[in-house]
N, C-alpha and C. Protein backbone atom coordinates (compact mmCIF):
# COMPACT_ATOMS: atom_id res chain seq x y z
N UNK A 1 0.85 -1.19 0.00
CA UNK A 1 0.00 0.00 0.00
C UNK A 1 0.88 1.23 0.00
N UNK A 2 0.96 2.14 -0.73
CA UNK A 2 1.40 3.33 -0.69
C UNK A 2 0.70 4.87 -0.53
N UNK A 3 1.15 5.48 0.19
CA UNK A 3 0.89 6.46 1.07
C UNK A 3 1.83 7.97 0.71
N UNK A 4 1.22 8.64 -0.02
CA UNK A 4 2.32 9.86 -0.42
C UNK A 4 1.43 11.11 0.70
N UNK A 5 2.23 11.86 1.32
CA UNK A 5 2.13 12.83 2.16
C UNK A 5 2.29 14.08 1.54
N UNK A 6 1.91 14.78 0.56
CA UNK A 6 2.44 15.88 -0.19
C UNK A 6 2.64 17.16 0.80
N UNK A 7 2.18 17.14 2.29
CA UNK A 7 2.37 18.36 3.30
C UNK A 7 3.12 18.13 4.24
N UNK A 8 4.53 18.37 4.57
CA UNK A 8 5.06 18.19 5.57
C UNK A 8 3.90 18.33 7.52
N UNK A 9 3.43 19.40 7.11
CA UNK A 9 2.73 19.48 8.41
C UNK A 9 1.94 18.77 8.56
N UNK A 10 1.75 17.95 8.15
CA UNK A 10 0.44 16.90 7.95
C UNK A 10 0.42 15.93 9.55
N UNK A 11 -0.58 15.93 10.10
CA UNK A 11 -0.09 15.70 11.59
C UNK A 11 -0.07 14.00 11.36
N UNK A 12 0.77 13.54 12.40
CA UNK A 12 0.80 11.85 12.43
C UNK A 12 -0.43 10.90 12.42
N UNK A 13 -0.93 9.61 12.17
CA UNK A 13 -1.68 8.76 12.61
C UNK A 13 -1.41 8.01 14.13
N UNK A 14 -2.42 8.55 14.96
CA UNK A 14 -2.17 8.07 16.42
C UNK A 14 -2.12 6.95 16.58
N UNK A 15 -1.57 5.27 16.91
CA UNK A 15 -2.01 4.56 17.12
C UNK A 15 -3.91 4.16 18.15
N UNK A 16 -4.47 3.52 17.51
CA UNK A 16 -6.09 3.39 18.48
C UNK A 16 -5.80 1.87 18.35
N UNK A 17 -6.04 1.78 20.34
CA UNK A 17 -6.15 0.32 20.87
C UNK A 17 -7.19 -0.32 20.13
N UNK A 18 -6.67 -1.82 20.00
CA UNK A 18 -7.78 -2.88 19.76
C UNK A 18 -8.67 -2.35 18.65
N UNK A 19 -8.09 -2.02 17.45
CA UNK A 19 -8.54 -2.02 16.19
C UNK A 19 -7.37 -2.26 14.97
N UNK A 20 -7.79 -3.39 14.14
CA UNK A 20 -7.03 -3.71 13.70
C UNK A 20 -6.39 -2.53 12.38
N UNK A 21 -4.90 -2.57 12.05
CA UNK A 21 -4.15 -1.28 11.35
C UNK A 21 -5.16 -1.63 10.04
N UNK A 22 -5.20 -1.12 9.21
CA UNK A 22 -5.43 -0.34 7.59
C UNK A 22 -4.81 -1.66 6.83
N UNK A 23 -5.54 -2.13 6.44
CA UNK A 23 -4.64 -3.20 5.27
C UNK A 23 -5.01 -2.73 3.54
N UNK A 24 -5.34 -1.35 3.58
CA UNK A 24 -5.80 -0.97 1.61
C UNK A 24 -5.79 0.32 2.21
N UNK A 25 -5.87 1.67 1.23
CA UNK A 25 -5.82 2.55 1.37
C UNK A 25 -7.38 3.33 1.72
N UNK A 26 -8.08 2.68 1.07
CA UNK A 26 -9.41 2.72 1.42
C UNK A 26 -9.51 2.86 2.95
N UNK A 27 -9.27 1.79 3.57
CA UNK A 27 -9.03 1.50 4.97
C UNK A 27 -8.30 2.40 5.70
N UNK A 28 -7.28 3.23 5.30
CA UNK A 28 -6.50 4.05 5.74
C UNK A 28 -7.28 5.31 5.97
N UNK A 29 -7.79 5.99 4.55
CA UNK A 29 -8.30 7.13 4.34
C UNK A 29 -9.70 6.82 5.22
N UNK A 30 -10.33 5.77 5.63
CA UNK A 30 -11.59 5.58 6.48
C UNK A 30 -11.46 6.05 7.73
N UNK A 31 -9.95 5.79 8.68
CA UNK A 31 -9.23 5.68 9.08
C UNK A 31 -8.72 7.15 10.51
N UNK A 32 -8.36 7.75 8.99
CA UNK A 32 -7.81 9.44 9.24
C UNK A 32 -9.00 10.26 9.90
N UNK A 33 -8.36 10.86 11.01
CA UNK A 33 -8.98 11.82 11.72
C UNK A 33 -9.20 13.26 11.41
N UNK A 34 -10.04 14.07 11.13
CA UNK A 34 -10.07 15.01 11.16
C UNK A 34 -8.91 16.00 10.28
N UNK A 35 -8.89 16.29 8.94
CA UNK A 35 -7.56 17.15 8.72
C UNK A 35 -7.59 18.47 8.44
N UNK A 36 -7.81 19.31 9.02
CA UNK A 36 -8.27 20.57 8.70
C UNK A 36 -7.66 21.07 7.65
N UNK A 37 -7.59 21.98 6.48
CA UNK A 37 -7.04 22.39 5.72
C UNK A 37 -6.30 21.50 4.65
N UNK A 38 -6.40 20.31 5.05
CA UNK A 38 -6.00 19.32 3.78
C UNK A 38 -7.18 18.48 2.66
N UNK A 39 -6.71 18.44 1.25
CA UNK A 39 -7.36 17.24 0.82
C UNK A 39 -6.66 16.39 0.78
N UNK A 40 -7.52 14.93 0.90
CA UNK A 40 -7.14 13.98 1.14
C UNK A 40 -8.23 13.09 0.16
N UNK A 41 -7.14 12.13 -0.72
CA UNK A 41 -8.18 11.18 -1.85
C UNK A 41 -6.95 9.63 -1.99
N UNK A 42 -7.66 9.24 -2.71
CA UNK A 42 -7.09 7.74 -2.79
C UNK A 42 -6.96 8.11 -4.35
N UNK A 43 -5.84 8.08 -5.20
CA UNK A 43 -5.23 8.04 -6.29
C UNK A 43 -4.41 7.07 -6.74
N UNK A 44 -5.32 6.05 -7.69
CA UNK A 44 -3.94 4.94 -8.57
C UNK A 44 -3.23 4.29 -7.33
N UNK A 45 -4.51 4.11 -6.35
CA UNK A 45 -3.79 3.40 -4.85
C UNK A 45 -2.68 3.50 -4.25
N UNK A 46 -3.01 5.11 -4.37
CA UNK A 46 -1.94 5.98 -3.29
C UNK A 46 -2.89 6.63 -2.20
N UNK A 47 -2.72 6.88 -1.13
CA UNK A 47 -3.08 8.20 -0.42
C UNK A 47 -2.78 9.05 -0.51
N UNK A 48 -3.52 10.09 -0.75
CA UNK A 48 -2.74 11.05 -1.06
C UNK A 48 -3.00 12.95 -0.32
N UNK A 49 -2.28 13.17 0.41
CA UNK A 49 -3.00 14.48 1.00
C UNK A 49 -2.09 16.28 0.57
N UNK A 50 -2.87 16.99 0.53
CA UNK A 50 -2.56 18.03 -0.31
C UNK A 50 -2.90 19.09 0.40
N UNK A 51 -2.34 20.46 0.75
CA UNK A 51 -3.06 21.88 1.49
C UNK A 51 -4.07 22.02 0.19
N UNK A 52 -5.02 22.36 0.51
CA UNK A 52 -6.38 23.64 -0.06
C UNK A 52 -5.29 24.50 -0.77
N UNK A 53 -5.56 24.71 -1.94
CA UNK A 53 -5.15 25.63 -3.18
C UNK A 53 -5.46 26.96 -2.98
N UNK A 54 -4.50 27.41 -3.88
CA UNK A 54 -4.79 28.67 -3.69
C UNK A 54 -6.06 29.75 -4.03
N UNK A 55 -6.04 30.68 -3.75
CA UNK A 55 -7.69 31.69 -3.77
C UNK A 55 -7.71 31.55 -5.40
N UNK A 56 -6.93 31.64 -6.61
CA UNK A 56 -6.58 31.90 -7.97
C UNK A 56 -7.63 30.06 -8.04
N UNK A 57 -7.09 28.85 -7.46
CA UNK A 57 -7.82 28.05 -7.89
C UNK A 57 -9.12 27.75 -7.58
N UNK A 58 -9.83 28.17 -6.60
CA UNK A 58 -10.73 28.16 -5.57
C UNK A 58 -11.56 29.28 -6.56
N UNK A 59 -11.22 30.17 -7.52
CA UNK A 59 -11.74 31.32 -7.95
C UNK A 59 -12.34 30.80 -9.44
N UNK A 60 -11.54 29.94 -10.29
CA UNK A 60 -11.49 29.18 -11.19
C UNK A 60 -13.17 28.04 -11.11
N UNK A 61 -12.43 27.11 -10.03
CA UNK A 61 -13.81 26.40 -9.70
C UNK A 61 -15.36 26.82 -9.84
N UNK A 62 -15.30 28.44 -8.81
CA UNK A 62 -16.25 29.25 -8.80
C UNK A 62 -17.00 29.72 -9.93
N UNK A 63 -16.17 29.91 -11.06
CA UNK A 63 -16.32 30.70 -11.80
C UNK A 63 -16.95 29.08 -12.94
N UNK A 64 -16.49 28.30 -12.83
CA UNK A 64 -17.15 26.93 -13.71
C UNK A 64 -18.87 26.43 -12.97
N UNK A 65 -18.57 27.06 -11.56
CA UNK A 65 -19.92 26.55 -11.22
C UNK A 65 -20.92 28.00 -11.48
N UNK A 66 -20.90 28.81 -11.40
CA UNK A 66 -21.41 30.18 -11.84
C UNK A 66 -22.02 29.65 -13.35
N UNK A 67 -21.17 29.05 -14.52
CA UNK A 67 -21.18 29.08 -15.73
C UNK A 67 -22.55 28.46 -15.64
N UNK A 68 -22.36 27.05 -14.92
CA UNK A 68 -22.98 25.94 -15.10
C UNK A 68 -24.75 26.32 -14.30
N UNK A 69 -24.79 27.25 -14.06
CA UNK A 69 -26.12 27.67 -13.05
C UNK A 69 -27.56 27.87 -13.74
N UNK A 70 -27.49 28.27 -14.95
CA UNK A 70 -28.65 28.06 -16.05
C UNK A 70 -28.99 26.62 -16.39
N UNK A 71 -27.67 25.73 -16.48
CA UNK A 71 -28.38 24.64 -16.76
C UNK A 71 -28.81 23.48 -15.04
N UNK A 72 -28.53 24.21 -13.85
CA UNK A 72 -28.56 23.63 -13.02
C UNK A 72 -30.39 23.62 -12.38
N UNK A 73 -31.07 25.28 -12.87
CA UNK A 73 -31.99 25.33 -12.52
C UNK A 73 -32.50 24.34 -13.65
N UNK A 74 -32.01 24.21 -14.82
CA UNK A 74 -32.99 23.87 -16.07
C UNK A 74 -33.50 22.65 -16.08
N UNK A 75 -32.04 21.59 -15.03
CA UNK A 75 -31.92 19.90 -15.38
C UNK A 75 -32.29 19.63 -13.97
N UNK A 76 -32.67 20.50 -13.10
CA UNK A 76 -32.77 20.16 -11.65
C UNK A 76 -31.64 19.58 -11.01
N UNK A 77 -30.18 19.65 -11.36
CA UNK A 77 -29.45 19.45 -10.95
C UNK A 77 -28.55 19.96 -9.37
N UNK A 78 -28.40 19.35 -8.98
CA UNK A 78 -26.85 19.87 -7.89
C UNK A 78 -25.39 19.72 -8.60
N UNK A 79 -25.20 20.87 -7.54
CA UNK A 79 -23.69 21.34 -7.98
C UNK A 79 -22.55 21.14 -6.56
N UNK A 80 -21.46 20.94 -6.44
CA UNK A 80 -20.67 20.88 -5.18
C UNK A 80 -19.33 21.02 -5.85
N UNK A 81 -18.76 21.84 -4.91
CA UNK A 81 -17.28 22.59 -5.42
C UNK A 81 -16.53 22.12 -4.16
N UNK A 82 -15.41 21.09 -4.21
CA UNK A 82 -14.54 21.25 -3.69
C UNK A 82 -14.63 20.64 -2.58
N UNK A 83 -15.04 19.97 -2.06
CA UNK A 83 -15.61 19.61 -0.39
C UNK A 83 -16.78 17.75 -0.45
N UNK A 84 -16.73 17.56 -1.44
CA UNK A 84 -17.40 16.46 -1.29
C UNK A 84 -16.91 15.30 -2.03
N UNK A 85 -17.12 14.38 -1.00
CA UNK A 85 -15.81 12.95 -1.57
C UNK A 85 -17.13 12.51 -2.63
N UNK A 86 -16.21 11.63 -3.32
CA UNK A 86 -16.71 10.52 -4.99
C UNK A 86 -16.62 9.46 -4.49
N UNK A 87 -16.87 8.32 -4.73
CA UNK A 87 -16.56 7.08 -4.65
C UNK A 87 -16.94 6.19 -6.14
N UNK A 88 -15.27 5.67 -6.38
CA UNK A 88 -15.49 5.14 -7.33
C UNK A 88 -16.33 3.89 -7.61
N UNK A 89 -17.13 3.48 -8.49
CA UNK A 89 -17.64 2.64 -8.50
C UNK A 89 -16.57 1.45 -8.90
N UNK A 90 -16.72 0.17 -8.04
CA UNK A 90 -15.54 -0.85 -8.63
C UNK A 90 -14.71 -0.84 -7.38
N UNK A 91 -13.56 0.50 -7.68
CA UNK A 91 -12.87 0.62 -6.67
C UNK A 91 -13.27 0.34 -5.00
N UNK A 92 -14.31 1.50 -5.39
CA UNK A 92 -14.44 2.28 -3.73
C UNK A 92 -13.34 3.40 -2.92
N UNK A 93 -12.67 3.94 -4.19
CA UNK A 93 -11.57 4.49 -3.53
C UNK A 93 -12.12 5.92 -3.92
N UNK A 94 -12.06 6.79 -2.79
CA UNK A 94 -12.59 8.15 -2.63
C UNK A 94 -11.60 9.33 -3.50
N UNK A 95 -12.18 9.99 -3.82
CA UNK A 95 -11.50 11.21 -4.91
C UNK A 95 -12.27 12.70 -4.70
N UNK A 96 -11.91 13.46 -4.80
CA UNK A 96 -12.54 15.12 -4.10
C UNK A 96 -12.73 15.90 -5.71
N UNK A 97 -13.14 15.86 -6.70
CA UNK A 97 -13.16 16.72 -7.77
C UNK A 97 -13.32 18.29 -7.12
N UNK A 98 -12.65 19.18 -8.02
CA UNK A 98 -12.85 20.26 -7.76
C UNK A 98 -14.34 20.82 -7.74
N UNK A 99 -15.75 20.31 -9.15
CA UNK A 99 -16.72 20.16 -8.95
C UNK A 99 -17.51 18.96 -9.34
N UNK A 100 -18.17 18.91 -8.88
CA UNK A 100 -19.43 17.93 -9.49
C UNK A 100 -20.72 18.17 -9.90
N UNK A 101 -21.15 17.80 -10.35
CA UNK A 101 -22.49 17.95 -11.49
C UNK A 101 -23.32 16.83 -11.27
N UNK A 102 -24.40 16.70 -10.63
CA UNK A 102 -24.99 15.21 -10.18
C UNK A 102 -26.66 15.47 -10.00
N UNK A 103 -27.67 14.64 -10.54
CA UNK A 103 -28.98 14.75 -10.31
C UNK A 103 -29.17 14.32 -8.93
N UNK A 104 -30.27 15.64 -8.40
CA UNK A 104 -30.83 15.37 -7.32
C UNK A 104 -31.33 13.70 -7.25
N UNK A 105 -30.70 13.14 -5.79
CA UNK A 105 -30.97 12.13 -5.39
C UNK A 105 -30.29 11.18 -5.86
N UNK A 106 -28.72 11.24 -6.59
CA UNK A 106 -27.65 10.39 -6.98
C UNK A 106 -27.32 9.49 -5.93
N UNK A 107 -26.91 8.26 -6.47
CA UNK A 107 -27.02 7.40 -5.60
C UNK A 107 -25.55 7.73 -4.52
N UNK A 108 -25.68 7.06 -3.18
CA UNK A 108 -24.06 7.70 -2.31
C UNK A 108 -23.60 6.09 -1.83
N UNK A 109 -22.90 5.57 -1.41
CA UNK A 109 -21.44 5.02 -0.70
C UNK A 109 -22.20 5.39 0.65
N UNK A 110 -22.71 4.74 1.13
CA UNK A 110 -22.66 4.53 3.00
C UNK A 110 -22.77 6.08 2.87
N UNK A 111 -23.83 6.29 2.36
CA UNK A 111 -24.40 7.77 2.99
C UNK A 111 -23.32 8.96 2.82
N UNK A 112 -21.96 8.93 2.50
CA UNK A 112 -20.98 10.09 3.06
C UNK A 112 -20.48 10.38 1.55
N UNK A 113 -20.43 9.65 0.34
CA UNK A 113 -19.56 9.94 -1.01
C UNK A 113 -21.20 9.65 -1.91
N UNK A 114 -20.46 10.54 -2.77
CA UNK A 114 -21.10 10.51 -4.17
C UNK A 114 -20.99 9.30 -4.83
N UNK A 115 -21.92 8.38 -5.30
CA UNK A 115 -21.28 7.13 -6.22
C UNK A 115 -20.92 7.86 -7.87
N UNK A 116 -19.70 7.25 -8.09
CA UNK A 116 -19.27 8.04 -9.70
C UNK A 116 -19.80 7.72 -10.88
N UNK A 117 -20.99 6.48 -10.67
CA UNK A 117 -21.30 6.57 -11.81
C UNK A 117 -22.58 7.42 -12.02
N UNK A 118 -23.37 7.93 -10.67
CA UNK A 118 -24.42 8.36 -10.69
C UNK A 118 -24.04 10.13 -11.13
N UNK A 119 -22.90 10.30 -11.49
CA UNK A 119 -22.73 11.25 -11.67
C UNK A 119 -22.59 11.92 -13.23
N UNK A 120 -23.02 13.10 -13.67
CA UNK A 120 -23.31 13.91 -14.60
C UNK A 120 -21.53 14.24 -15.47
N UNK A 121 -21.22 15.24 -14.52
CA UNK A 121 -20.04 15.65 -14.90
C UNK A 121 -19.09 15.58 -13.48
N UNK A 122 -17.54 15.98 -14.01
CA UNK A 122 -16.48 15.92 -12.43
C UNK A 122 -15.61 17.37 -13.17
N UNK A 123 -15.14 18.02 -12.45
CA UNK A 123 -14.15 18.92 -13.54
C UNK A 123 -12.75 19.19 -11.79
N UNK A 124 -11.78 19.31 -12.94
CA UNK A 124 -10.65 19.62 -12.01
C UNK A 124 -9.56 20.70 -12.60
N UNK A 125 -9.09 21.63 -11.92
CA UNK A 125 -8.83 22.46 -11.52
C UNK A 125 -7.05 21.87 -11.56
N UNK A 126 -6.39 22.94 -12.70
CA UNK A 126 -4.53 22.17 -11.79
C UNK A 126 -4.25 23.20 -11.42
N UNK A 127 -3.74 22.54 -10.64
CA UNK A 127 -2.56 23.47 -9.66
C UNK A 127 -1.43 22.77 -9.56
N UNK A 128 -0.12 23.26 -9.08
CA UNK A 128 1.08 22.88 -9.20
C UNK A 128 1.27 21.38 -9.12
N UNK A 129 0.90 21.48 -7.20
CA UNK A 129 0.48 20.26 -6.48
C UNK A 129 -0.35 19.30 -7.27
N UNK A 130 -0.55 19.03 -8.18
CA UNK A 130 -1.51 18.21 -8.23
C UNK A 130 -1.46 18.22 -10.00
N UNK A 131 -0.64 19.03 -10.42
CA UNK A 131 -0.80 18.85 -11.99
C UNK A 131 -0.45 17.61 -12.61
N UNK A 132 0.25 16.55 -12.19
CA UNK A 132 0.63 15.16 -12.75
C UNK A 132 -0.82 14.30 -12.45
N UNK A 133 -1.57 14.06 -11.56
CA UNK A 133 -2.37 13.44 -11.11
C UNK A 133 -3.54 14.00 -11.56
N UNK A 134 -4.07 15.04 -11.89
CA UNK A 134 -5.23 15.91 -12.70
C UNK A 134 -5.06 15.20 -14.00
N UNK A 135 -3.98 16.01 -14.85
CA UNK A 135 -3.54 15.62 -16.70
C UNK A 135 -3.51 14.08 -16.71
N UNK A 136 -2.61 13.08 -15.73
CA UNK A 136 -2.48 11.96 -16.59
C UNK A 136 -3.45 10.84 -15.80
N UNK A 137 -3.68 10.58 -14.45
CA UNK A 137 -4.06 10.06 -13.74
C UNK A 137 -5.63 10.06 -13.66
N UNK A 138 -5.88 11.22 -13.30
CA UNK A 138 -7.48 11.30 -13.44
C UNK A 138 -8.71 10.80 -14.27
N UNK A 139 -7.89 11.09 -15.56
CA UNK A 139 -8.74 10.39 -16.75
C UNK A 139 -9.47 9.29 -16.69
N UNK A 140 -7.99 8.68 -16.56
CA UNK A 140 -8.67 6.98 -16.27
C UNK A 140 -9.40 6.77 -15.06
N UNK A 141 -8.89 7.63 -14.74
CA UNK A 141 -10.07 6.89 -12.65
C UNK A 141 -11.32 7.00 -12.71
N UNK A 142 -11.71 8.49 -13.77
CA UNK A 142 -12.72 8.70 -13.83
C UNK A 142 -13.56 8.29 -14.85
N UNK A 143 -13.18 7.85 -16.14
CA UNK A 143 -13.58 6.63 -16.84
C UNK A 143 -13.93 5.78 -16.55
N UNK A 144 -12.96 4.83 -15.69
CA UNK A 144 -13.01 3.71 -14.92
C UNK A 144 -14.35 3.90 -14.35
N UNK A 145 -14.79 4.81 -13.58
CA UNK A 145 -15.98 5.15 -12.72
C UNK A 145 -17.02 5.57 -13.40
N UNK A 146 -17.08 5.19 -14.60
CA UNK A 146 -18.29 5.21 -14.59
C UNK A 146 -19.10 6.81 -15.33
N UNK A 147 -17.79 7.91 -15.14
CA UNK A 147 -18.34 9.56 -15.26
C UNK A 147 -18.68 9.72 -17.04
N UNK A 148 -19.70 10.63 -16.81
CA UNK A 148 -19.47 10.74 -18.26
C UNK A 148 -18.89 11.74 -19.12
N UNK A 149 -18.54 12.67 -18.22
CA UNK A 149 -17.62 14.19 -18.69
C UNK A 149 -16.73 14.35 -17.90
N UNK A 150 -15.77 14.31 -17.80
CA UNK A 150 -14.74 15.02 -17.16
C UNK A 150 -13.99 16.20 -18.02
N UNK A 151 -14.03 17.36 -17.23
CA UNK A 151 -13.66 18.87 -17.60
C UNK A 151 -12.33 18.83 -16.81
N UNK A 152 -11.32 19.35 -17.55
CA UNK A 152 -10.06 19.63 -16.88
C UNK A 152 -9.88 21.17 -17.30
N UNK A 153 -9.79 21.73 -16.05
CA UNK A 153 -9.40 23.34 -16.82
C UNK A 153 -7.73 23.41 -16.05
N UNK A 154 -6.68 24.19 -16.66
CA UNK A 154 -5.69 24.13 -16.90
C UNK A 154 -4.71 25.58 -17.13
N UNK A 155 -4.61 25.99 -15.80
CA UNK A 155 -3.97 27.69 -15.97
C UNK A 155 -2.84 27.33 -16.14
N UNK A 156 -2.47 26.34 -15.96
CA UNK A 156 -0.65 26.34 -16.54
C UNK A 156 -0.34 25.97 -17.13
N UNK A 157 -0.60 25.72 -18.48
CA UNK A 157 -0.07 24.92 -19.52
C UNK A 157 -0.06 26.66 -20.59
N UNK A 158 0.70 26.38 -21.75
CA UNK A 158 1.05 27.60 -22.31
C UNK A 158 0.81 27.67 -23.88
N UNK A 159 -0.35 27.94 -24.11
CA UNK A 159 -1.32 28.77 -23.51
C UNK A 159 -2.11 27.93 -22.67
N UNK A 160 -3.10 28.78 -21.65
CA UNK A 160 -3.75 27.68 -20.64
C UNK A 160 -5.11 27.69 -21.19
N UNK A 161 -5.78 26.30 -20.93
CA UNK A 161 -6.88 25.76 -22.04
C UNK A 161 -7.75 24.70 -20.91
N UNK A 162 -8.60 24.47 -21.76
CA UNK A 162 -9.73 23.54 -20.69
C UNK A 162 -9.44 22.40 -22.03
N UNK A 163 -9.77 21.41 -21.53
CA UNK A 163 -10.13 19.60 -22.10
C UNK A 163 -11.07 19.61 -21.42
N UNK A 164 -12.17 18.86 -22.89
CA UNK A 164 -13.27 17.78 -22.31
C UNK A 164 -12.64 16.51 -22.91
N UNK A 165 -13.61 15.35 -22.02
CA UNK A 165 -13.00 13.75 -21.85
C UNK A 165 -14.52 13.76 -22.00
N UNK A 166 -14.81 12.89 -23.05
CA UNK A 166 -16.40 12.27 -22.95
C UNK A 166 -16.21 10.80 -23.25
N UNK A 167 -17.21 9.86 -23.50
CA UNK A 167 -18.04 9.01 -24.09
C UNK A 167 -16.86 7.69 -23.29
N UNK A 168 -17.21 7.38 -22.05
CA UNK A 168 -16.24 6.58 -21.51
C UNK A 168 -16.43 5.02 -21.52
N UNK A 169 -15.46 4.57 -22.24
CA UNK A 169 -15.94 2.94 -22.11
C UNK A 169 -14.36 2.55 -22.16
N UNK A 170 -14.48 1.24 -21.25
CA UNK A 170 -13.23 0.05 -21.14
C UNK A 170 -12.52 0.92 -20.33
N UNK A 171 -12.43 2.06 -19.34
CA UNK A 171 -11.86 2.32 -18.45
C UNK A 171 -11.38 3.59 -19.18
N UNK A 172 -11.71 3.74 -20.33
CA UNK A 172 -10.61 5.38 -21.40
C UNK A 172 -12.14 6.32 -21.88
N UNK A 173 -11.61 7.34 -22.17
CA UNK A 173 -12.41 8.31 -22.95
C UNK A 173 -12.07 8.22 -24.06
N UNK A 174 -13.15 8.36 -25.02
CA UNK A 174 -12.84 7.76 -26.08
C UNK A 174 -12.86 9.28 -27.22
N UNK A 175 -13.36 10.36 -26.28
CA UNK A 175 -13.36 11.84 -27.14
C UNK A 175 -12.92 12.54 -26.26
N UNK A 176 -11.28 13.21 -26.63
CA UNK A 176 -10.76 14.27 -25.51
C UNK A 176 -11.06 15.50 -26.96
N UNK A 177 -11.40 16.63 -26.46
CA UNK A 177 -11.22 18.21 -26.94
C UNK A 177 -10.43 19.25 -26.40
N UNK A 178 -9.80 19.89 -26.78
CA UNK A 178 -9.12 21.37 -25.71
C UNK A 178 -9.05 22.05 -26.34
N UNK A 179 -9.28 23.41 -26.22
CA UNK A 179 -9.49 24.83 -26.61
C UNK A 179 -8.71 25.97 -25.79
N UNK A 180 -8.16 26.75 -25.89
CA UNK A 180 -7.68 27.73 -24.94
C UNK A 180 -8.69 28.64 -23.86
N UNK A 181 -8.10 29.26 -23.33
CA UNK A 181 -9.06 30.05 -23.05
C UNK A 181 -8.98 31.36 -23.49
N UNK A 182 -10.75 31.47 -23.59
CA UNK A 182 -10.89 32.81 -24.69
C UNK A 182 -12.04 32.05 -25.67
N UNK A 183 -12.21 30.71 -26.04
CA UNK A 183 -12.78 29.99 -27.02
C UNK A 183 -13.50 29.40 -26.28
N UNK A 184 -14.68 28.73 -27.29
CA UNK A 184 -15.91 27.96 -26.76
C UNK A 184 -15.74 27.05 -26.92
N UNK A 185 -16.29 25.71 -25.78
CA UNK A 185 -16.01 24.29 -26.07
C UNK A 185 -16.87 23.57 -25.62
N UNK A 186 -17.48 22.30 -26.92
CA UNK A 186 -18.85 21.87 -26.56
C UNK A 186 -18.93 20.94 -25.34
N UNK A 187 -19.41 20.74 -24.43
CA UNK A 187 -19.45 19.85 -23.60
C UNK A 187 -20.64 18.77 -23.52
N UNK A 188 -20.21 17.60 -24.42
CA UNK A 188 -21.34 16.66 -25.00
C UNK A 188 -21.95 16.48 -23.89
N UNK A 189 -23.33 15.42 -24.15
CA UNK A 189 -24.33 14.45 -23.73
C UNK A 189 -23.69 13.53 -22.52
N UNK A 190 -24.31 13.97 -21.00
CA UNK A 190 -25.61 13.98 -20.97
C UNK A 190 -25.51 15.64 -20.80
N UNK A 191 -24.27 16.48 -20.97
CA UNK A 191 -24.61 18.21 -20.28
C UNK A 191 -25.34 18.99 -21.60
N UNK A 192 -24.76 18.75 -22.83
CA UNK A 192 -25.31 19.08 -23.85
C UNK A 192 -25.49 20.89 -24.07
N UNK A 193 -24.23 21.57 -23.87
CA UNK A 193 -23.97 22.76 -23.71
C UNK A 193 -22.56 23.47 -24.20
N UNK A 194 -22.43 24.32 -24.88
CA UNK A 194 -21.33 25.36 -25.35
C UNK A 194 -20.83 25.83 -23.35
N UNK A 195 -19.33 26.22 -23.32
CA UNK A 195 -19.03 26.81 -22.39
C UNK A 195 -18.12 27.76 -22.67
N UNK A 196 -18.60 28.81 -22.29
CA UNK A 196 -17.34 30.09 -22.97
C UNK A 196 -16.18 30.04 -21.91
N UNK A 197 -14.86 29.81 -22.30
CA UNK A 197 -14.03 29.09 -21.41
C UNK A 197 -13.09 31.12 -21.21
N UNK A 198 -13.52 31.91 -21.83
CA UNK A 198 -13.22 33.36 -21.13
C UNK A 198 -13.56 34.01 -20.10
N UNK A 199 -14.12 32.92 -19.27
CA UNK A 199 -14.20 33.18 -17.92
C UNK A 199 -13.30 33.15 -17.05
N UNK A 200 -12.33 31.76 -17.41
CA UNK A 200 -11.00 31.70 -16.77
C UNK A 200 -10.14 32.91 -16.81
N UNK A 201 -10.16 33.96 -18.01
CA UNK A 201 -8.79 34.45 -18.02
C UNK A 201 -8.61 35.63 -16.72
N UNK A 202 -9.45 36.01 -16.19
CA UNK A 202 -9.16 36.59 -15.33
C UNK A 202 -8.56 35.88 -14.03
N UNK A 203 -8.40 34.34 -13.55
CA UNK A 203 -7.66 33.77 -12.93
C UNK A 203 -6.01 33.51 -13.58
N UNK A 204 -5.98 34.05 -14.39
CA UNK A 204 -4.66 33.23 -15.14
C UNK A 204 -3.45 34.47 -15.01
């Protein structure tokens, strides 16, 4: 089982009497107490914990769920930025998207995670921390699970641009798109919507 700590301050795991240790990461991350100011997800069966991003990414997110608010009243949908675990279907291994896109009354994981296949769209946000595991990693997890859009928006790449990932089967997306920002990019079925991706540039 592997365990990456990306925050030095990241406080220790206390030993607790008479319960047996973590044998999967699942088990681990079930596990963990309380971390204030960190995310914490199970990645490509790692653990993996990270500080909260900066206001520039946190502003980004905002600004994708703002976009998405016409079609949220339209499809009766919910929206959640940043704060609510996934659970992969298959896996069971928990993941934090920057947002999610999910019909009222999606199915959940023991009441506390989103199940991923009941889900609409996932979109993520890079940041430094986390730019290897967003671009190459994510794809597949979220394929794997079941999603049917995954949005990657992308302030650091040069020029910085959003990807859509649609139509997921055998664990891959089988239609990636990217556009810069400044340009419009369709975001297929089931969202079925243009997104003017010149919303970002004022984070960039």
């Amino acid at each position: 089982m592997d365990v990456t700590i990306t925050d030095p301050c990241a406080p220790a795991l206390a030993p607790v009497p008479d319960r047996p240790l973590p044998r999967t990461p699942r088990e681990l991350f079930d596990a963990l107490p309380p971390l204030p100011g960190l995310l914490v997800e199970v990645i490509d069966g790692r653990l993996v914990a990270r500080r909260r991003d900066a206001l520039e990414h946190a502003s980004a997110a905002m600004l994708l769920f703002e976009a998405f608010l016409p079609l949220l009243d339209e499809r009766r949908w919910q929206a959640c930025t940043g704060n609510v675990g996934v659970c992969l279907d298959g896996t069971h291994e928990p993941v934090v998207p920057d947002l999610v896109l999910a019909p009222l009354g999606c199915p959940r994981w023991e009441e506390r995670e989103l199940l991923s296949s009941g889900l609409v769209l996932v979109a993520e946000v890079v940041s430094k921390g986390s730019a290897e595991d967003d671009r190459l990693k994510k794809p597949a997890i979220y394929a794997g699970g079941g999603v049917p859009v995954f949005l990657l928006v992308d302030p650091l790449t040069r020029p910085a641009s959003v990807t859509v990932h649609s139509d997921p089967k055998e664990g891959r997306y089988q239609v990636t798109s990217t556009v810069p920002f400044g340009r419009e990019i369709l975001i297929p079925h089931p969202i079925g919507c243009t997104l003017d991706t010149s919303v970002f540039e004022e984070v960039v």
